[in-house]
PDB file of N, CA and C in Angstrom:
ATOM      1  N   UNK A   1     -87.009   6.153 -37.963  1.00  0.00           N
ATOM      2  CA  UNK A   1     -86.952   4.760 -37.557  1.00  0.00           C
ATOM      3  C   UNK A   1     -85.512   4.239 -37.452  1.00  0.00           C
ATOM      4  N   UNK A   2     -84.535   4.672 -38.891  1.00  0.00           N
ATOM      5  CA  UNK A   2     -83.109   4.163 -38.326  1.00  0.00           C
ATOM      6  C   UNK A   2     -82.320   4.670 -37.155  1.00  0.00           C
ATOM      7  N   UNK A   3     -83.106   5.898 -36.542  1.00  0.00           N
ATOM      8  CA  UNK A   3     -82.106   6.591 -35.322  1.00  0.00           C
ATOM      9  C   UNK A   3     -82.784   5.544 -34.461  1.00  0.00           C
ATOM     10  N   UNK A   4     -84.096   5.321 -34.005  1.00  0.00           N
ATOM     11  CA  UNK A   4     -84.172   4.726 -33.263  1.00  0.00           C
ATOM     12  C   UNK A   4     -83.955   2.837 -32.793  1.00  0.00           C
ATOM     13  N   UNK A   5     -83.345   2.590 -34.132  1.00  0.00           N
ATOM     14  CA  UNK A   5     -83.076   1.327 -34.018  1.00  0.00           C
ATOM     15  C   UNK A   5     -81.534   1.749 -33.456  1.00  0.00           C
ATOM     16  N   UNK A   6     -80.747   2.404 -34.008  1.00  0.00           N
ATOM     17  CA  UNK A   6     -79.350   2.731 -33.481  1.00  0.00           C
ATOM     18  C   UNK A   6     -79.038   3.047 -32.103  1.00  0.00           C
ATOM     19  N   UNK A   7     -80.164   3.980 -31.736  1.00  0.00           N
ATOM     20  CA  UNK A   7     -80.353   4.599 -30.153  1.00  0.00           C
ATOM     21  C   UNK A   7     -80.374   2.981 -29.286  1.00  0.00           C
ATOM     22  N   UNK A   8     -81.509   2.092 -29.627  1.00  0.00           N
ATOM     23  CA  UNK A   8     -81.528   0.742 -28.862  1.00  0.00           C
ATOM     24  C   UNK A   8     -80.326  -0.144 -29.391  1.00  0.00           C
ATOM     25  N   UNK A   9     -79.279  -0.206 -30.318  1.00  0.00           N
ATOM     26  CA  UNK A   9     -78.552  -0.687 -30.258  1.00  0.00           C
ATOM     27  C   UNK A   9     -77.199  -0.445 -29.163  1.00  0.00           C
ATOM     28  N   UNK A  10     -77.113   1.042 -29.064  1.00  0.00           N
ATOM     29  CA  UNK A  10     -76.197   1.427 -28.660  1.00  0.00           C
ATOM     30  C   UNK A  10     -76.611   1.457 -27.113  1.00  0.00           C
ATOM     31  N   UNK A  11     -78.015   1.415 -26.684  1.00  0.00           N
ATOM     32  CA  UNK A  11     -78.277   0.835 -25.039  1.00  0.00           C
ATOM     33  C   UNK A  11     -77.717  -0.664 -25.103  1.00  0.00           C
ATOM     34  N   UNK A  12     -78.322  -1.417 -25.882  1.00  0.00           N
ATOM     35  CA  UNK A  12     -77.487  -2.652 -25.440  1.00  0.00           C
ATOM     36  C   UNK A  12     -76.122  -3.037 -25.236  1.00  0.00           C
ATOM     37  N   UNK A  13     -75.734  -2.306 -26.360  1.00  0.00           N
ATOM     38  CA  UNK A  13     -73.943  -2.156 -26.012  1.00  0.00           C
ATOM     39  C   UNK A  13     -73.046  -2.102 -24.880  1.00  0.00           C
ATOM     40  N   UNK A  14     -73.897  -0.768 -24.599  1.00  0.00           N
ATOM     41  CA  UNK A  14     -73.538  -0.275 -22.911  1.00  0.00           C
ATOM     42  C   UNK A  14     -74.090  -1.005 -21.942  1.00  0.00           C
ATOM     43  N   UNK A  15     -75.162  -1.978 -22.097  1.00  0.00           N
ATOM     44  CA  UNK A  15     -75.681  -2.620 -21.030  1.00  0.00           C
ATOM     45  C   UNK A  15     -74.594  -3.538 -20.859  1.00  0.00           C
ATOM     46  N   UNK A  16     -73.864  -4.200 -22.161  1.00  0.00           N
ATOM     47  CA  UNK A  16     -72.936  -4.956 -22.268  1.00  0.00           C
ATOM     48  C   UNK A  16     -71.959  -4.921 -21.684  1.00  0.00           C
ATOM     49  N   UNK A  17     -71.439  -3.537 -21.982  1.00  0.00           N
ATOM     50  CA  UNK A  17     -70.002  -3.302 -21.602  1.00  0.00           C
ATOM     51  C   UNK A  17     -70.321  -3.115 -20.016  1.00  0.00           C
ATOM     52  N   UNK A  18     -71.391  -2.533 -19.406  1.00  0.00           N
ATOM     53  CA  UNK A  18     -71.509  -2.389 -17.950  1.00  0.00           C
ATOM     54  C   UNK A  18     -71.456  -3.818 -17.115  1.00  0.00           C
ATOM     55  N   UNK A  19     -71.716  -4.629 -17.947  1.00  0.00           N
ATOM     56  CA  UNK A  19     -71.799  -5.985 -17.226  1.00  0.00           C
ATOM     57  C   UNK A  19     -70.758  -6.335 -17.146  1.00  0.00           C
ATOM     58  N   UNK A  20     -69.693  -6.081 -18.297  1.00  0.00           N
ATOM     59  CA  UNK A  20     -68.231  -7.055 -18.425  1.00  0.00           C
ATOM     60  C   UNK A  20     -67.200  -5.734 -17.627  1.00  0.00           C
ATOM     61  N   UNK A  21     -67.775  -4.871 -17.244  1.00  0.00           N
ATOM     62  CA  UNK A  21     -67.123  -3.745 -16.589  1.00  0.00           C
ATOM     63  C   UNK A  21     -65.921  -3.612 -17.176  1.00  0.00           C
ATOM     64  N   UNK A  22     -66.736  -3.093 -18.454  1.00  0.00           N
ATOM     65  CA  UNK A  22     -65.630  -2.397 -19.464  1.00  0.00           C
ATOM     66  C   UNK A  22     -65.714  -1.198 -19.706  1.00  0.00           C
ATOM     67  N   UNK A  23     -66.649  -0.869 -18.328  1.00  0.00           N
ATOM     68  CA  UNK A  23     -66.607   1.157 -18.430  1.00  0.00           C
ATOM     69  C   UNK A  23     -65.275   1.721 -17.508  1.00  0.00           C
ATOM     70  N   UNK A  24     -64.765   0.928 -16.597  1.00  0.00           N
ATOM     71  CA  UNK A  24     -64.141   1.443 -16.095  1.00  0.00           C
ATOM     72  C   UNK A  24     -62.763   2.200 -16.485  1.00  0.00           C
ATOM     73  N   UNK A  25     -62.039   3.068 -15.506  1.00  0.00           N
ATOM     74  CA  UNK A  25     -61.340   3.698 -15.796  1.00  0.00           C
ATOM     75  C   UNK A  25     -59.939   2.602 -15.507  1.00  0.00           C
ATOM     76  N   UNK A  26     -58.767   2.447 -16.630  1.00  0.00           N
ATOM     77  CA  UNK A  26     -57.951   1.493 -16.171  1.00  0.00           C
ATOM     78  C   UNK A  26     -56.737   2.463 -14.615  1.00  0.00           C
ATOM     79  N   UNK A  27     -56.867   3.543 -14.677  1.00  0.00           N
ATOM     80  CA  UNK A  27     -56.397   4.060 -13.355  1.00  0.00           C
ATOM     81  C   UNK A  27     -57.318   5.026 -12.515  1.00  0.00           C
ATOM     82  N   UNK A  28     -56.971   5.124 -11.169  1.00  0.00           N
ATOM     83  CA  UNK A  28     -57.446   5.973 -10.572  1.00  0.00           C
ATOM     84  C   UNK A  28     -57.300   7.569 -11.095  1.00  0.00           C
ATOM     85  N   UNK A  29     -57.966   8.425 -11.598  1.00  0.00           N
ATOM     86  CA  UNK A  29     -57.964   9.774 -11.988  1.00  0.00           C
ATOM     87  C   UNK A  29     -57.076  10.724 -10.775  1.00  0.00           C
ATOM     88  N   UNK A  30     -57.887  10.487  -9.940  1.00  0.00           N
ATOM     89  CA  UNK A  30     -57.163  11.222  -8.682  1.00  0.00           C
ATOM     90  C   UNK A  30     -55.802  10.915  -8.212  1.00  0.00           C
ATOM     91  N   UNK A  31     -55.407   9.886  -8.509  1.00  0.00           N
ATOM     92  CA  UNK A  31     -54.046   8.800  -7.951  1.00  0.00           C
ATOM     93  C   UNK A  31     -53.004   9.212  -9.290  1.00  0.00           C
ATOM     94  N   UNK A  32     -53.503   8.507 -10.435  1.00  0.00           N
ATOM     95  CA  UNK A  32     -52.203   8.330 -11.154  1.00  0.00           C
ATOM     96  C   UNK A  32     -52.841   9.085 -12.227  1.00  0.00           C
ATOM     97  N   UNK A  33     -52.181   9.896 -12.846  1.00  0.00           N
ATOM     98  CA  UNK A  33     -52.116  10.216 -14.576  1.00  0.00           C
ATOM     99  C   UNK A  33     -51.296  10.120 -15.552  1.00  0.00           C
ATOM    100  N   UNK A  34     -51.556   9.453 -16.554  1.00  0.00           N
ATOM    101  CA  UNK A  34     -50.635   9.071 -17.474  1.00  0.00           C
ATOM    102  C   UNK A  34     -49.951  10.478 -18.227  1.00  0.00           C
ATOM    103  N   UNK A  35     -49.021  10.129 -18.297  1.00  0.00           N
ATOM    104  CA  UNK A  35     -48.016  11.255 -18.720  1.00  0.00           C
ATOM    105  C   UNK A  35     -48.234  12.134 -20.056  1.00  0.00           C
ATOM    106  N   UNK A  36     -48.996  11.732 -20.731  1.00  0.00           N
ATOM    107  CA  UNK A  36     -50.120  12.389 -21.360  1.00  0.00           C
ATOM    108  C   UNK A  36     -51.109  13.390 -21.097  1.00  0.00           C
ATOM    109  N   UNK A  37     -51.562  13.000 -20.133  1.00  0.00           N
ATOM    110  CA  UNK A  37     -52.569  14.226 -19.862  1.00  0.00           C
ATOM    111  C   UNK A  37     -52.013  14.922 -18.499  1.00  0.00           C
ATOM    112  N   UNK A  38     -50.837  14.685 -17.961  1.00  0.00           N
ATOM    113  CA  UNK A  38     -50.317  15.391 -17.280  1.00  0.00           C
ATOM    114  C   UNK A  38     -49.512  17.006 -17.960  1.00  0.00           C
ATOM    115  N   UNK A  39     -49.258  16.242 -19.356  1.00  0.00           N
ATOM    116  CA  UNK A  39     -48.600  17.569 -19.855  1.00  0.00           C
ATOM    117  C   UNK A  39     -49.500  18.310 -20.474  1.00  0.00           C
ATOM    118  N   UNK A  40     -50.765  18.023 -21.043  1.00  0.00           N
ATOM    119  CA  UNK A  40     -51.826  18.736 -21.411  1.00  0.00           C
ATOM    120  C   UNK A  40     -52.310  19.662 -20.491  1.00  0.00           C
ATOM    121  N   UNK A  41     -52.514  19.091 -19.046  1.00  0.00           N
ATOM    122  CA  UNK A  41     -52.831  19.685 -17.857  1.00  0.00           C
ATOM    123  C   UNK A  41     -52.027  20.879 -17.707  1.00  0.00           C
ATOM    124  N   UNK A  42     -50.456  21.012 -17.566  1.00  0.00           N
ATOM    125  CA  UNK A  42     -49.685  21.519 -17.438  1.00  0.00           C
ATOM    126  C   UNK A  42     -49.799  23.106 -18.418  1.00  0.00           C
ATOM    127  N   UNK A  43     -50.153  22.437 -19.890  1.00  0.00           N
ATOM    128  CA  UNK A  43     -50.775  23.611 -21.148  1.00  0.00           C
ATOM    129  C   UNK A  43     -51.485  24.207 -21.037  1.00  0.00           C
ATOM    130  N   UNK A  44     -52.457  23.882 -20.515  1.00  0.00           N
ATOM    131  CA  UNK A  44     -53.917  24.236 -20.464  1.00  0.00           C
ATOM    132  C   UNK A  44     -54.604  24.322 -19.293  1.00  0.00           C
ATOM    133  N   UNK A  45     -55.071  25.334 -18.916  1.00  0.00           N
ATOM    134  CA  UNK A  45     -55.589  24.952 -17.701  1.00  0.00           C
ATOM    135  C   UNK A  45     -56.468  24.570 -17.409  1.00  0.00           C
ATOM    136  N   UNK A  46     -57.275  24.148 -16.547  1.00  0.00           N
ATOM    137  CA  UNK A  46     -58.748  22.837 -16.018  1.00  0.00           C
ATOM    138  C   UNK A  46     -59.541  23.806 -15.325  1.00  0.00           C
ATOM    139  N   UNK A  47     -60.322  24.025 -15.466  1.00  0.00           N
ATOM    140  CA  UNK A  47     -61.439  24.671 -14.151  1.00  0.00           C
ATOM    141  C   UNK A  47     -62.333  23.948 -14.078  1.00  0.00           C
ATOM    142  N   UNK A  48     -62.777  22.934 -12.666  1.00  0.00           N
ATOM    143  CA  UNK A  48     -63.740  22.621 -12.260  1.00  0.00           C
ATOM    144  C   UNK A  48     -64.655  23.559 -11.936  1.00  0.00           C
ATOM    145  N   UNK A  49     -66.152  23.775 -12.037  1.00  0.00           N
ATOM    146  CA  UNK A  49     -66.873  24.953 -11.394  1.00  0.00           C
ATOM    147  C   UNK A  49     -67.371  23.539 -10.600  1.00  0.00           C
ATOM    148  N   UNK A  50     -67.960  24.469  -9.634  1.00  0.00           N
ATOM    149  CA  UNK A  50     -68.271  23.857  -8.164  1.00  0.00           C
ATOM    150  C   UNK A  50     -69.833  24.411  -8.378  1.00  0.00           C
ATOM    151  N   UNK A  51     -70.380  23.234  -8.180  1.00  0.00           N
ATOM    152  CA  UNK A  51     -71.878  22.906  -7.887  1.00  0.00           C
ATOM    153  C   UNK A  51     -72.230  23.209  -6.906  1.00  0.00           C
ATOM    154  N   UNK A  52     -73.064  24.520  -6.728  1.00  0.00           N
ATOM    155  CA  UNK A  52     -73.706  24.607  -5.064  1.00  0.00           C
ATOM    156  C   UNK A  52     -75.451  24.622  -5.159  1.00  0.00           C
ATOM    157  N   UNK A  53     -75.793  24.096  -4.302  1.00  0.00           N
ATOM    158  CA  UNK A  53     -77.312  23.967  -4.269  1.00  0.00           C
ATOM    159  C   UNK A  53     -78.351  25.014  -3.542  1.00  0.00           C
ATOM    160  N   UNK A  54     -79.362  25.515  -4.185  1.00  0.00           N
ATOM    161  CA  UNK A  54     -79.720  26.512  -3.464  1.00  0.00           C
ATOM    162  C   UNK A  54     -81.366  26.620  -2.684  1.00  0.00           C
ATOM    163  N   UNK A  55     -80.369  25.974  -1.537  1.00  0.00           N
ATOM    164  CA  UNK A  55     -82.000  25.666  -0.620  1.00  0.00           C
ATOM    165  C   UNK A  55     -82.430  26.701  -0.126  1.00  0.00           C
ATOM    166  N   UNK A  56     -84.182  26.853   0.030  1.00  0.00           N
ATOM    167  CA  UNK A  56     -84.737  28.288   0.366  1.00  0.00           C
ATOM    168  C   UNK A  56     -85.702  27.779   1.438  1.00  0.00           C
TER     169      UNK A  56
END
């Protein structure tokens, strides 16, 4: 019972924050990166895997 009172708290939250559009990202990802995760990037490397769909 307490997970599920927490689970509906934490929907409302987000219903919240979606309204005051406080999900957003404060920069474009693709455009700008803060110099922070530019040098992480730089460390480490990223692999996107690419989603392909398989119609028959």
């Amino acid at each position: 019972m307490p997970h599920e009172i927490a689970s509906q708290y934490m929907l409302l939250l987000l219903c919240e924050m979606k309204e005051g559009r406080m999900l957003k990202l404060p920069f474009r990802a693709d455009q700008v990166q803060p110099d922070e995760i530019q040098s992480l990037l730089k460390t480490e490397p990223f692999v996107i895997p690419q989603v392909t769909s398989s119609e028959n």
